[in-house]
C-alpha atoms as a PDB file:
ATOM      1  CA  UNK A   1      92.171  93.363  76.816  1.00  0.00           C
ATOM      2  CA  UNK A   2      88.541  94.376  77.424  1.00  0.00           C
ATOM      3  CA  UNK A   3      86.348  96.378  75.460  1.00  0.00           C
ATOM      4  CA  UNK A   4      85.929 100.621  75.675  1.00  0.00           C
ATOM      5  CA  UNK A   5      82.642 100.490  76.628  1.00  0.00           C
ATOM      6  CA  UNK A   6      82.985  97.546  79.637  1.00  0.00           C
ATOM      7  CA  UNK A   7      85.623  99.978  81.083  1.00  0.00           C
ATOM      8  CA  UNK A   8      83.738 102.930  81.012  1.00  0.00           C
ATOM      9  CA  UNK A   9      81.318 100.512  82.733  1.00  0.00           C
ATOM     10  CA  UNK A  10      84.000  99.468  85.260  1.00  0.00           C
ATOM     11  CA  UNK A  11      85.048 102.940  85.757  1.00  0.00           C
ATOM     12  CA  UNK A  12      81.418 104.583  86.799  1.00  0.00           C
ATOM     13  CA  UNK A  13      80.724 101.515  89.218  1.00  0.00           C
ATOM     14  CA  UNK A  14      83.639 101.758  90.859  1.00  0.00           C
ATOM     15  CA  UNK A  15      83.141 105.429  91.478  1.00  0.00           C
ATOM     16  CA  UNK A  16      79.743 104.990  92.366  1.00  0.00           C
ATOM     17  CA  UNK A  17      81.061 102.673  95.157  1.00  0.00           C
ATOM     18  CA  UNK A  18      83.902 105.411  96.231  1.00  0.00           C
ATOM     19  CA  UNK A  19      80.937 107.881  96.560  1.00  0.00           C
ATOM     20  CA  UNK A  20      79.454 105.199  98.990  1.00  0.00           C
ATOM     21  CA  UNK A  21      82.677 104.620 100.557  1.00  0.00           C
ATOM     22  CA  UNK A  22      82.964 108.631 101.324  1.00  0.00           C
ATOM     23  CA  UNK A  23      79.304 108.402 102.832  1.00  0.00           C
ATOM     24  CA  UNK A  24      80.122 106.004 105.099  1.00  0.00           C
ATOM     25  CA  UNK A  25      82.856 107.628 106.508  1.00  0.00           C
ATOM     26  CA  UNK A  26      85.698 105.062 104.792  1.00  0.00           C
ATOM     27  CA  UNK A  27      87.953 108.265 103.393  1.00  0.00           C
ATOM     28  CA  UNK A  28      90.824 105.848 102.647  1.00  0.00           C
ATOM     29  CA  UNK A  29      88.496 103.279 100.751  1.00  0.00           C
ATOM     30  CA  UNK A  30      86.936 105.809  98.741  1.00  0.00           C
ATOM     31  CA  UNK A  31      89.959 107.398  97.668  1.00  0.00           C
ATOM     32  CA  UNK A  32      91.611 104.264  96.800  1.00  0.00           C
ATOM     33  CA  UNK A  33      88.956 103.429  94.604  1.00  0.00           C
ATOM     34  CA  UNK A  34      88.927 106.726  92.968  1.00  0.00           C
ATOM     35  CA  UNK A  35      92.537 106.417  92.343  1.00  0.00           C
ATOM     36  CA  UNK A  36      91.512 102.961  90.996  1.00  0.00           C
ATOM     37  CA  UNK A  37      88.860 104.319  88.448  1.00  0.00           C
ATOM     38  CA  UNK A  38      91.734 106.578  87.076  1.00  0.00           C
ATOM     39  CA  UNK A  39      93.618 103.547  86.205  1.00  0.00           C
ATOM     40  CA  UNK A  40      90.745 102.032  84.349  1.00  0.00           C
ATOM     41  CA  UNK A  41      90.500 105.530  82.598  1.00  0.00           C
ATOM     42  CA  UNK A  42      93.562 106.013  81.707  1.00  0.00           C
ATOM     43  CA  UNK A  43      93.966 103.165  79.752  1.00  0.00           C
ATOM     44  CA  UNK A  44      91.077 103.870  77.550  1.00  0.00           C
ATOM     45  CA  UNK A  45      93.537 106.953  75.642  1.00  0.00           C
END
């Protein structure tokens, strides 16, 4: 499908934006995305 290293690339920006999402007081946002970033990293194995 896509390549290791564009997922890995996928999977830090989309943390980076749940980190952002937590700072702005979006809880739900931020840990949808988190649980979103485990999907991308979980298909890398």
């Amino acid at each position: 499908m896509y390549n290791k290293n564009i997922k890995l690339v996928i999977t830090a920006l989309i943390l980076a934006f749940a980190v952002y999402q937590f700072t702005e007081n979006n809880i739900g946002n931020g840990i949808m995305l988190i649980l979103l970033s485990t999907n991308f990293c979980v298909s890398l194995f």
